[in-house]
PDB file of N, CA and C in Angstrom:
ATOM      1  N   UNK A   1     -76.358  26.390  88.736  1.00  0.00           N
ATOM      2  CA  UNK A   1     -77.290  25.536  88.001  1.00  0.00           C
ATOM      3  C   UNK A   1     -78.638  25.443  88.711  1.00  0.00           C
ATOM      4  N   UNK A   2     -78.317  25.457  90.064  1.00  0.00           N
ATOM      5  CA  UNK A   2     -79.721  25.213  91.254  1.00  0.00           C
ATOM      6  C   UNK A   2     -80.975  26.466  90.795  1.00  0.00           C
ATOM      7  N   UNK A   3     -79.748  27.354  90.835  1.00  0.00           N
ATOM      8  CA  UNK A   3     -80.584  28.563  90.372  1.00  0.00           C
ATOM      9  C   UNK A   3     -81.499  28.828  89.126  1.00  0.00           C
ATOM     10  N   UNK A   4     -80.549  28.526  88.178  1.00  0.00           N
ATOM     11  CA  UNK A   4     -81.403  28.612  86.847  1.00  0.00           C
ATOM     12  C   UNK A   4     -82.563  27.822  86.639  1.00  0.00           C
ATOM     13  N   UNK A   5     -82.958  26.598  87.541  1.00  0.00           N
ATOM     14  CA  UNK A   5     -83.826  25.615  87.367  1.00  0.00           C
ATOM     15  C   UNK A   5     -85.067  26.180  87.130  1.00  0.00           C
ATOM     16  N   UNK A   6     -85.476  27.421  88.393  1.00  0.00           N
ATOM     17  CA  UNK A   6     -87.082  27.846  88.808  1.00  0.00           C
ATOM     18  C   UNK A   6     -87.065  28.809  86.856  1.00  0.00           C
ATOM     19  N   UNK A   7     -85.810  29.713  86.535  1.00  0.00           N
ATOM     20  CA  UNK A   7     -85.949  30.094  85.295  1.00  0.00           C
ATOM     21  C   UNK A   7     -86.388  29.324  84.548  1.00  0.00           C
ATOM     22  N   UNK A   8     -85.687  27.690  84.072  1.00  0.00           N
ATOM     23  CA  UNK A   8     -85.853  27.289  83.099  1.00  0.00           C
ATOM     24  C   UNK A   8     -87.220  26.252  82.786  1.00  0.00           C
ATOM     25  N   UNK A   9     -87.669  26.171  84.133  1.00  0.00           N
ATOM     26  CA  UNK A   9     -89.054  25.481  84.407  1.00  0.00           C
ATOM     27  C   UNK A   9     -90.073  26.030  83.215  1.00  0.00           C
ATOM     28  N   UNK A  10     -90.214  27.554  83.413  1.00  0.00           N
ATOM     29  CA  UNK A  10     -91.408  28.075  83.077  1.00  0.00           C
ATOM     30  C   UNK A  10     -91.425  28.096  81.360  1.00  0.00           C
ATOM     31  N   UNK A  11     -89.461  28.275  81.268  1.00  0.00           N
ATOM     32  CA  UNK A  11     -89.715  28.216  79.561  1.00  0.00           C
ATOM     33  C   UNK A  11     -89.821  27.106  78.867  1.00  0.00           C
ATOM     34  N   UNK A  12     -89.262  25.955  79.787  1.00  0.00           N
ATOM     35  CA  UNK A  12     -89.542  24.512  79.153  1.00  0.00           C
ATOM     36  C   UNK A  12     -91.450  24.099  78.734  1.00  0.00           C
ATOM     37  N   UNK A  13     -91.772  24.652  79.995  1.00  0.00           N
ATOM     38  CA  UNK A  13     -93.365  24.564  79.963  1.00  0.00           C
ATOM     39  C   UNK A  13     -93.815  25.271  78.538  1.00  0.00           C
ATOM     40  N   UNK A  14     -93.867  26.449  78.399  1.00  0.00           N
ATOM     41  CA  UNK A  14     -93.710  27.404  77.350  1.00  0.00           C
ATOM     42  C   UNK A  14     -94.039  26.579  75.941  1.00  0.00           C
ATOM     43  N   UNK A  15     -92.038  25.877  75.827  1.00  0.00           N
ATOM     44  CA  UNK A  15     -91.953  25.247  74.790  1.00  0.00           C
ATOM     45  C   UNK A  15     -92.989  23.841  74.464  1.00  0.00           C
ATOM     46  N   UNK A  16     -93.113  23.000  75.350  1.00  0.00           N
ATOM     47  CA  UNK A  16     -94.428  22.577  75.844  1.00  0.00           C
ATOM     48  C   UNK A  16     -95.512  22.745  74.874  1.00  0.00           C
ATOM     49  N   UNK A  17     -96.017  23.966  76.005  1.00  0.00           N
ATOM     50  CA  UNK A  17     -97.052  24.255  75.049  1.00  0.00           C
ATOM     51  C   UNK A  17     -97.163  24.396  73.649  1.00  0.00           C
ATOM     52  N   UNK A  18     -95.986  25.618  73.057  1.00  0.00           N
ATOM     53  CA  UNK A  18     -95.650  25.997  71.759  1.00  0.00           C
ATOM     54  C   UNK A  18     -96.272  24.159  70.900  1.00  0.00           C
ATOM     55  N   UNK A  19     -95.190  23.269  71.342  1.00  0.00           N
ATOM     56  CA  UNK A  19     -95.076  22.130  70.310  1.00  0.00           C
ATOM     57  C   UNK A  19     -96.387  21.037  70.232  1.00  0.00           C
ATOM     58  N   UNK A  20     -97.223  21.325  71.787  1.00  0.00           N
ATOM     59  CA  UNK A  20     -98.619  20.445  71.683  1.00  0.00           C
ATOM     60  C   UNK A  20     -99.490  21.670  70.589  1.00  0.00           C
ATOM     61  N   UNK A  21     -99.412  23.041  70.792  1.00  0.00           N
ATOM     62  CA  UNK A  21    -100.505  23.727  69.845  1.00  0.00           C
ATOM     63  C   UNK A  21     -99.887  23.508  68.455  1.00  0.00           C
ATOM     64  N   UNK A  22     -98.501  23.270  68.077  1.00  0.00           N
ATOM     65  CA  UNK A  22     -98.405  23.291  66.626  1.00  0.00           C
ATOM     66  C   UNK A  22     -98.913  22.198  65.904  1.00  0.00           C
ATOM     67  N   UNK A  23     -98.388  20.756  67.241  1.00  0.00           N
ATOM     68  CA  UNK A  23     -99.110  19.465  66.305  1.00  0.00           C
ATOM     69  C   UNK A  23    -100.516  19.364  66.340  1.00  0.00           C
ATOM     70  N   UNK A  24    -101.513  20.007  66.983  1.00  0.00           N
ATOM     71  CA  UNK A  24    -102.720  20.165  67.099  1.00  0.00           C
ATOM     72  C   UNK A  24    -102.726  20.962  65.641  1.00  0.00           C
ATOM     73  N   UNK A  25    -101.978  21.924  65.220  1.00  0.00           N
ATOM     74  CA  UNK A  25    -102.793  22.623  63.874  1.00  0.00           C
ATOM     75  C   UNK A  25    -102.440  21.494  62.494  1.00  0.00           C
ATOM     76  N   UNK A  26    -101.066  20.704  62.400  1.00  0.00           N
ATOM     77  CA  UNK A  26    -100.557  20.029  61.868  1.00  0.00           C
ATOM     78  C   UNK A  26    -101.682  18.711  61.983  1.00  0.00           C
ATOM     79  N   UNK A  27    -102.096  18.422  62.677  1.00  0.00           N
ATOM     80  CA  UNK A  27    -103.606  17.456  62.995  1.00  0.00           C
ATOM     81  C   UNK A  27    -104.649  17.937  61.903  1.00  0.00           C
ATOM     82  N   UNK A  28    -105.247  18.911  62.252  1.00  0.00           N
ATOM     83  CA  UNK A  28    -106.262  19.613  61.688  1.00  0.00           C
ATOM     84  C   UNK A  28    -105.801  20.284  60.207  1.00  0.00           C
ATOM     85  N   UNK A  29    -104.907  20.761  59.958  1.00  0.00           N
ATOM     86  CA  UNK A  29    -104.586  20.787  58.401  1.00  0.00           C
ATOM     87  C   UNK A  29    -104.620  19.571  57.876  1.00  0.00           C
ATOM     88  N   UNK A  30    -103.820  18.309  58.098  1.00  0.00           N
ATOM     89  CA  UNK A  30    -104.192  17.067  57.599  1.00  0.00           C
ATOM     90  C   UNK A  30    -105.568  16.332  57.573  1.00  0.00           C
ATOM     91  N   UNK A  31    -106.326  16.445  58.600  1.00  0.00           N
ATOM     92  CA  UNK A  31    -107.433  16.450  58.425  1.00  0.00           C
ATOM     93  C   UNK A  31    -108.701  16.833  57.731  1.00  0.00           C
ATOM     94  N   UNK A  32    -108.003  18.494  57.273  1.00  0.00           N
ATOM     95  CA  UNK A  32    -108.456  19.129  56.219  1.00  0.00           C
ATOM     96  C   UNK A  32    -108.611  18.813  55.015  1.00  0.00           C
ATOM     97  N   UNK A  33    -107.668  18.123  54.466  1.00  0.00           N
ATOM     98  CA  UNK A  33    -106.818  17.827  53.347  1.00  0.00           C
ATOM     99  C   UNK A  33    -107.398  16.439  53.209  1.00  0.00           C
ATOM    100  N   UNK A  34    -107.602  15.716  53.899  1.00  0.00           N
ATOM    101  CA  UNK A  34    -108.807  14.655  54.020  1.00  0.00           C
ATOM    102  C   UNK A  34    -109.727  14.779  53.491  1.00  0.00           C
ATOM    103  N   UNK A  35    -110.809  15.723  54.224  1.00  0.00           N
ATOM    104  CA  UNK A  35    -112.138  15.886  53.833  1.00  0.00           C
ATOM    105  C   UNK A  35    -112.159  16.271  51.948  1.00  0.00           C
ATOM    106  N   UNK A  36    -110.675  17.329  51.827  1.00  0.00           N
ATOM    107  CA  UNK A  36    -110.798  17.715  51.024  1.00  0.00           C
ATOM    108  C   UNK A  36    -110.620  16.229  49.555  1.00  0.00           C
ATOM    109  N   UNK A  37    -110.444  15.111  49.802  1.00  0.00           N
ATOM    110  CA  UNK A  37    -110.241  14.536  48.854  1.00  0.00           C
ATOM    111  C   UNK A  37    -108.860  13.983  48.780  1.00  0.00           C
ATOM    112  N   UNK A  38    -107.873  14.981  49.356  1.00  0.00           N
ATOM    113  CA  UNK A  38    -106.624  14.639  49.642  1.00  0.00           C
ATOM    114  C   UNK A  38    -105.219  13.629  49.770  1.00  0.00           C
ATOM    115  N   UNK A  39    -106.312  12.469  50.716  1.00  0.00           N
ATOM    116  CA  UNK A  39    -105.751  11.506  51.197  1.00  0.00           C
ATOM    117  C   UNK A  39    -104.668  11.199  50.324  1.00  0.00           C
ATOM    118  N   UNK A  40    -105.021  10.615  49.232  1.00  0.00           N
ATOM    119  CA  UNK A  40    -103.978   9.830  48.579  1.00  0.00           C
ATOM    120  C   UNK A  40    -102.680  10.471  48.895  1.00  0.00           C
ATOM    121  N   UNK A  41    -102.628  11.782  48.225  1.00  0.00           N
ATOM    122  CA  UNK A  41    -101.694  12.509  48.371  1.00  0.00           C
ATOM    123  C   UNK A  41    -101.070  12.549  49.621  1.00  0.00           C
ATOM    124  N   UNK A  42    -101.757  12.819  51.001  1.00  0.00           N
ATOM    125  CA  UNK A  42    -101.146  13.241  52.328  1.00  0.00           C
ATOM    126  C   UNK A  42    -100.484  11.515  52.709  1.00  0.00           C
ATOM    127  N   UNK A  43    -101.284  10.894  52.429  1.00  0.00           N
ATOM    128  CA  UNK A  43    -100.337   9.541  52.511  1.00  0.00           C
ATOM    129  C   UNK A  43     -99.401   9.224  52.584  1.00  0.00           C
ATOM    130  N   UNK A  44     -99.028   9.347  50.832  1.00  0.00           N
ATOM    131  CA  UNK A  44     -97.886   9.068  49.839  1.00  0.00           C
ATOM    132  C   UNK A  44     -97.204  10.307  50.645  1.00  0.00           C
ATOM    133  N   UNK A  45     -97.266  11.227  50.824  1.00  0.00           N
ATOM    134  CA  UNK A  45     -96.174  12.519  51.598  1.00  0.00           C
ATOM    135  C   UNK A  45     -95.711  11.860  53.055  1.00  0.00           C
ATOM    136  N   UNK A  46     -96.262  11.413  54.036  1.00  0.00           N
ATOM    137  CA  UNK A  46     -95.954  10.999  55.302  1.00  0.00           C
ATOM    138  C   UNK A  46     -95.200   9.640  54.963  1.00  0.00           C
ATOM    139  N   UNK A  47     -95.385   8.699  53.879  1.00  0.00           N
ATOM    140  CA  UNK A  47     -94.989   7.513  53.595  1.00  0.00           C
ATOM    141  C   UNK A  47     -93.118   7.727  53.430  1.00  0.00           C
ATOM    142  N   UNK A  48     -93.299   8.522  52.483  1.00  0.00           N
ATOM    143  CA  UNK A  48     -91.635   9.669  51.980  1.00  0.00           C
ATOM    144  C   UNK A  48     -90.969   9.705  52.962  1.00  0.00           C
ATOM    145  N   UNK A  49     -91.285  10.744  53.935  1.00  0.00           N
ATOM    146  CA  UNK A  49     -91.229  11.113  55.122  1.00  0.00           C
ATOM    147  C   UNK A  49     -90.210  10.063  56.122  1.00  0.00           C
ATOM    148  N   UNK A  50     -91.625   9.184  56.230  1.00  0.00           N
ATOM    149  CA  UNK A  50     -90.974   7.802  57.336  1.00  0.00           C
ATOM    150  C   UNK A  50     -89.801   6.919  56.426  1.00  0.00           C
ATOM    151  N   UNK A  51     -89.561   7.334  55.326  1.00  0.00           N
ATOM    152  CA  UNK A  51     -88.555   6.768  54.335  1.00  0.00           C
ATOM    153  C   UNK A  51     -87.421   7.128  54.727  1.00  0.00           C
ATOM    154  N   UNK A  52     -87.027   8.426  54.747  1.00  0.00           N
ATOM    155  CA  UNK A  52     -85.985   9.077  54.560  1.00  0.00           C
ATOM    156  C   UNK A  52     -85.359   8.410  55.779  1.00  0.00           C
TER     157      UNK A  52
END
């Protein structure tokens, strides 16, 4: 297990990263969708969402 640690460091980091750049695009598409007039809609969708 000692061993695998220095392995699993670098891919945890990795994943890390992966999940801060996706909610950064998931930010900025919603944001998009804003400007675009959107809102109501992206609202009522996240509202659903926190429902379930």
């Amino acid at each position: 297990m000692v061993l695998l640690l220095p392995l699993l460091l670098p891919l945890l980091l990795l994943l890390l990263l992966l999940l801060i750049i996706i909610i950064i695009i998931i930010i900025i598409i919603i944001f998009e969708r804003l400007k675009l007039g959107e809102n109501v809609y992206v609202i009522v969708m996240l509202v659903d969402v926190n429902r379930k």
